[in-house]
C-alpha atoms as a PDB file:
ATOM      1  CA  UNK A   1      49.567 -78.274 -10.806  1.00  0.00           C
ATOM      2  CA  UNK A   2      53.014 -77.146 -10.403  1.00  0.00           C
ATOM      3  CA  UNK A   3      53.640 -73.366  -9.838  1.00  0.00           C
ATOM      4  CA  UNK A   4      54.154 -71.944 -13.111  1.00  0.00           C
ATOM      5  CA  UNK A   5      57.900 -70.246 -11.948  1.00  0.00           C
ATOM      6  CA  UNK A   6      58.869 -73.913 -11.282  1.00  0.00           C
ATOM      7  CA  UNK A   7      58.052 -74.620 -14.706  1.00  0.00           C
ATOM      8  CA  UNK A   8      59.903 -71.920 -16.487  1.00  0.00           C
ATOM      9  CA  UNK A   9      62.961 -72.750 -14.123  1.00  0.00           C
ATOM     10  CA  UNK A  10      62.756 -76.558 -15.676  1.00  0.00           C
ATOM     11  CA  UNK A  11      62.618 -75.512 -19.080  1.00  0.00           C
ATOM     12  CA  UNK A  12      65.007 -72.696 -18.612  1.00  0.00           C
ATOM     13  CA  UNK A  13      67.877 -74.861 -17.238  1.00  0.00           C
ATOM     14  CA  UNK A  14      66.811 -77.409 -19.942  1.00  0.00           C
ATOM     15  CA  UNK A  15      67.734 -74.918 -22.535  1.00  0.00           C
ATOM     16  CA  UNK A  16      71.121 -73.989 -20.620  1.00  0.00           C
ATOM     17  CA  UNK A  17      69.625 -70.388 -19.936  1.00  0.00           C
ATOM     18  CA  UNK A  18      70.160 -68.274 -17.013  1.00  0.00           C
ATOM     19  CA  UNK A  19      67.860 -66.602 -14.756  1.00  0.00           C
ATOM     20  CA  UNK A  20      69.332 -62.881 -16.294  1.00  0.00           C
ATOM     21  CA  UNK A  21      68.425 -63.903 -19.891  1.00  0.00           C
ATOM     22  CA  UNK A  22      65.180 -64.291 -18.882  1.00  0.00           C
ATOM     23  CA  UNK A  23      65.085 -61.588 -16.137  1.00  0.00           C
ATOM     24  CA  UNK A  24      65.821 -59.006 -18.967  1.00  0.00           C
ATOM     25  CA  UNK A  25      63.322 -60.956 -21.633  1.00  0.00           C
ATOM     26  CA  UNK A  26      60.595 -59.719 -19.327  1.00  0.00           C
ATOM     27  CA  UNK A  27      62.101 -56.522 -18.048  1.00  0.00           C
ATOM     28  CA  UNK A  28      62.727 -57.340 -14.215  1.00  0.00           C
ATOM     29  CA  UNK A  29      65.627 -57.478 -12.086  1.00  0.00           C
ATOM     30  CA  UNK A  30      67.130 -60.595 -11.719  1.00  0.00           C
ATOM     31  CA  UNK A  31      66.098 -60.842  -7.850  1.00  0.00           C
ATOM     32  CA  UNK A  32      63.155 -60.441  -8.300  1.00  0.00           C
ATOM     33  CA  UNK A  33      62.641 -62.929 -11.651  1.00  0.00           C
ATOM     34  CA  UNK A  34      64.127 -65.626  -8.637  1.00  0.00           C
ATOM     35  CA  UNK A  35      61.116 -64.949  -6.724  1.00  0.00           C
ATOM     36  CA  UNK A  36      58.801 -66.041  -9.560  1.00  0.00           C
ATOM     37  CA  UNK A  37      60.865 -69.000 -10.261  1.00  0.00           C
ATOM     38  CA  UNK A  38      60.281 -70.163  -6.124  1.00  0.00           C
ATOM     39  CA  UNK A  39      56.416 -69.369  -6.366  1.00  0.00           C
ATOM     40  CA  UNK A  40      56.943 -65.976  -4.245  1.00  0.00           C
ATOM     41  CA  UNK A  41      56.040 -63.604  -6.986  1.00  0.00           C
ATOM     42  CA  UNK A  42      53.559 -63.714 -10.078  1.00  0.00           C
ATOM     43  CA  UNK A  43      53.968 -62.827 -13.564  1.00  0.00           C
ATOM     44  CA  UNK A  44      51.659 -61.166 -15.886  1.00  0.00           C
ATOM     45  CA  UNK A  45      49.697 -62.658 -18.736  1.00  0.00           C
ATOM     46  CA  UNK A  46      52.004 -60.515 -20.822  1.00  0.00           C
ATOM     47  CA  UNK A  47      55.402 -61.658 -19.078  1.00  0.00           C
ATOM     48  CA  UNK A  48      54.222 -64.998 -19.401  1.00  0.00           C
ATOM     49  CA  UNK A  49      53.802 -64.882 -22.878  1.00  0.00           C
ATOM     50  CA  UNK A  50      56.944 -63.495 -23.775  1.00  0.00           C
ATOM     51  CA  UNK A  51      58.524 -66.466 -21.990  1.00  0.00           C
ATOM     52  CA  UNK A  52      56.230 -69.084 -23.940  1.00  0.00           C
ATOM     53  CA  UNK A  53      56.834 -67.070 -26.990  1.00  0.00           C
ATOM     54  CA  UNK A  54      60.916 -66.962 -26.041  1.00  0.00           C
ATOM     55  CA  UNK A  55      60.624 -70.743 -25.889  1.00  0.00           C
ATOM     56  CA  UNK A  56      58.503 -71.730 -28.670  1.00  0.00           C
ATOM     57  CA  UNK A  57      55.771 -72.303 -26.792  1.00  0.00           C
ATOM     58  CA  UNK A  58      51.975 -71.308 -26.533  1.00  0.00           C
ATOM     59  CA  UNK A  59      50.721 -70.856 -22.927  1.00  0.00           C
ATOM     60  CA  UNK A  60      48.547 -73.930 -22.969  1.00  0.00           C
ATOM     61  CA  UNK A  61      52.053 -75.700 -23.517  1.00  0.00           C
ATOM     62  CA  UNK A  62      54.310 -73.886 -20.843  1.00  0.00           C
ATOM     63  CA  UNK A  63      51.836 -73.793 -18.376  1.00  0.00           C
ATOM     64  CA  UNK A  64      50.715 -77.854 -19.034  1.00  0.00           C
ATOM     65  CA  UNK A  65      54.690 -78.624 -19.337  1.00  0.00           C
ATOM     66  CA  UNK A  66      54.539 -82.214 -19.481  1.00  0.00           C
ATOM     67  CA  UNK A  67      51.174 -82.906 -19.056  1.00  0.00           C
ATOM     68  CA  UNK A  68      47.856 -82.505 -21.228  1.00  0.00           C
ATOM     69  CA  UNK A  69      47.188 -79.384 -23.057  1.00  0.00           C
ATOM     70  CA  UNK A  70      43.136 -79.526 -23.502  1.00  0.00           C
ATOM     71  CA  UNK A  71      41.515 -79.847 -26.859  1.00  0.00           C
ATOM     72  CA  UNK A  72      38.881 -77.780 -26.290  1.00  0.00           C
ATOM     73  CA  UNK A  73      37.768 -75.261 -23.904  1.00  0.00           C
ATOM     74  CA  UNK A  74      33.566 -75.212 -22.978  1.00  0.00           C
ATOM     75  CA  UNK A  75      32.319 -71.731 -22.123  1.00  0.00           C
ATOM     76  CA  UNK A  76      29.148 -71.843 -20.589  1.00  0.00           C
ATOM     77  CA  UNK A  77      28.244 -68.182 -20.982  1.00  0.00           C
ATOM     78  CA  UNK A  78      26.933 -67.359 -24.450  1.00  0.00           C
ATOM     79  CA  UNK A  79      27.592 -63.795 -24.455  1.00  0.00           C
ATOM     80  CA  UNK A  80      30.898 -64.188 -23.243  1.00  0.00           C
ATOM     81  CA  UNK A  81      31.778 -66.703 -26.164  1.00  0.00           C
ATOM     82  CA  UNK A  82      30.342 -64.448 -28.638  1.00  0.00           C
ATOM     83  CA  UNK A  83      32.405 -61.616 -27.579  1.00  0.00           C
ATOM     84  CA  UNK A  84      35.726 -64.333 -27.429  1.00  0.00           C
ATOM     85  CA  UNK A  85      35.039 -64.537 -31.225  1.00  0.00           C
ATOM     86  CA  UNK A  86      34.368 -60.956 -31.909  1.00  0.00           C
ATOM     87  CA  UNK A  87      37.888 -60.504 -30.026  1.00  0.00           C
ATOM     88  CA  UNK A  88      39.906 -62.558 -32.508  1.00  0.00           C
ATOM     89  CA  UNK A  89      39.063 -60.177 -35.190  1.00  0.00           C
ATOM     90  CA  UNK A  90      40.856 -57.284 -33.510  1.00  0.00           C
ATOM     91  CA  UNK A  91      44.160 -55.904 -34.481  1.00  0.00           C
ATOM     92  CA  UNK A  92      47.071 -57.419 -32.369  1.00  0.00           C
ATOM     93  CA  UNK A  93      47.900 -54.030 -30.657  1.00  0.00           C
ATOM     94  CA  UNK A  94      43.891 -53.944 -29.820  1.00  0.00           C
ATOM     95  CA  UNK A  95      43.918 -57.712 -28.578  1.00  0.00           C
ATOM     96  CA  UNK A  96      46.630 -56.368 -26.247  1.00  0.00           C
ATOM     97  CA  UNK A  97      45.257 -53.565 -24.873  1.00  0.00           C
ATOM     98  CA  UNK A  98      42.254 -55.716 -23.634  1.00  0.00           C
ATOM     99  CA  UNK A  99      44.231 -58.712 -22.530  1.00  0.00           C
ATOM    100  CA  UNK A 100      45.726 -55.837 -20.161  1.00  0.00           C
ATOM    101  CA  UNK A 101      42.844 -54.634 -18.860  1.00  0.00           C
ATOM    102  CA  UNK A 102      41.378 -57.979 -18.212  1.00  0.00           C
ATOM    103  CA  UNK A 103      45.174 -58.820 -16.112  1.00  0.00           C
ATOM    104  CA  UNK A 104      44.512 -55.553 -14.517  1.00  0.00           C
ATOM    105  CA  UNK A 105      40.826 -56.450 -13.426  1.00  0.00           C
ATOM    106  CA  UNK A 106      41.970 -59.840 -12.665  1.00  0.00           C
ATOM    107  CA  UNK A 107      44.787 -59.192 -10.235  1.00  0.00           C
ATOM    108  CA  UNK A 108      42.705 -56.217  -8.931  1.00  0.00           C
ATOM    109  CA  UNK A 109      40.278 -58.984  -7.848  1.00  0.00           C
ATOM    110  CA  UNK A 110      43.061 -61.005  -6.277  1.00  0.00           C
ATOM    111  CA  UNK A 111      44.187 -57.998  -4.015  1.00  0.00           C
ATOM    112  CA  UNK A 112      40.558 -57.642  -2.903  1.00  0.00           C
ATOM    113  CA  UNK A 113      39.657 -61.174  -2.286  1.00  0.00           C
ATOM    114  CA  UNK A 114      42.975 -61.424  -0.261  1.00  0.00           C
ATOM    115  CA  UNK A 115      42.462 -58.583   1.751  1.00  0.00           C
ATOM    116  CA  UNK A 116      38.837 -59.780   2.203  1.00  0.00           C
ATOM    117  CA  UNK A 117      39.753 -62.931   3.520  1.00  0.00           C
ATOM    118  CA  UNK A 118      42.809 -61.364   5.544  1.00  0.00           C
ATOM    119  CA  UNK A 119      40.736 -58.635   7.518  1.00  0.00           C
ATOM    120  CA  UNK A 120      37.929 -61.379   8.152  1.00  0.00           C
ATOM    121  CA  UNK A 121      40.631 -63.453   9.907  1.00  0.00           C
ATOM    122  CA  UNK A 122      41.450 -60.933  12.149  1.00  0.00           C
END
């Protein structure tokens, strides 16, 4: 799969946008918004979807640009797909306050696997 900055680089010079337009959409400099586009920085959930939002886009579709959005998504944990559902009935300002936390546990887990892996090779 393509890195998603080199998607939102396709679609942003599709649409005759500039790397500043977006830059300020998500609240980051424009040097550093180049970095995402050339797979040297990440965005957050929440960045992202203010680009897919920007664009008239869901996720699924800006991060499967051009190639198969899935129907249907299979959780095998039970008690995780029971609390999916429960989360849909929150309010939208609830919904993001725990799609935060789960980015912030999520890249927290990044850092540590990387430095894991990183001390090991040492």
């Amino acid at each position: 799969m393509k890195h998603i900055g080199k998607i939102i680089k396709k679609i942003r010079e599709d649409k005759g946008l500039t790397q500043q337009q977006i830059a300020e959409l998500i609240h980051m400099h424009r040097s550093n918004y180049s970095r995402v586009e050339t797979g040297e920085r990440d965005l957050s959930i929440e960045a992202i979807n203010k680009i897919a939002k920007y664009f008239g886009m869901s996720i699924d579709e800006l991060i499967n640009f051009n190639g198969k959005v899935p129907n249907e998504v299979t959780v095998e944990d039970k008690s995780l797909l029971e609390q999916m559902k429960l989360m849909q009935e929150l309010d939208p300002e609830e919904k993001n306050i725990v799609f935060k936390m789960i980015d912030t546990f999520l890249t927290k887990k990044k850092f540590k696997d990387f430095f894991q892996k990183n001390i090991a090779a040492l």
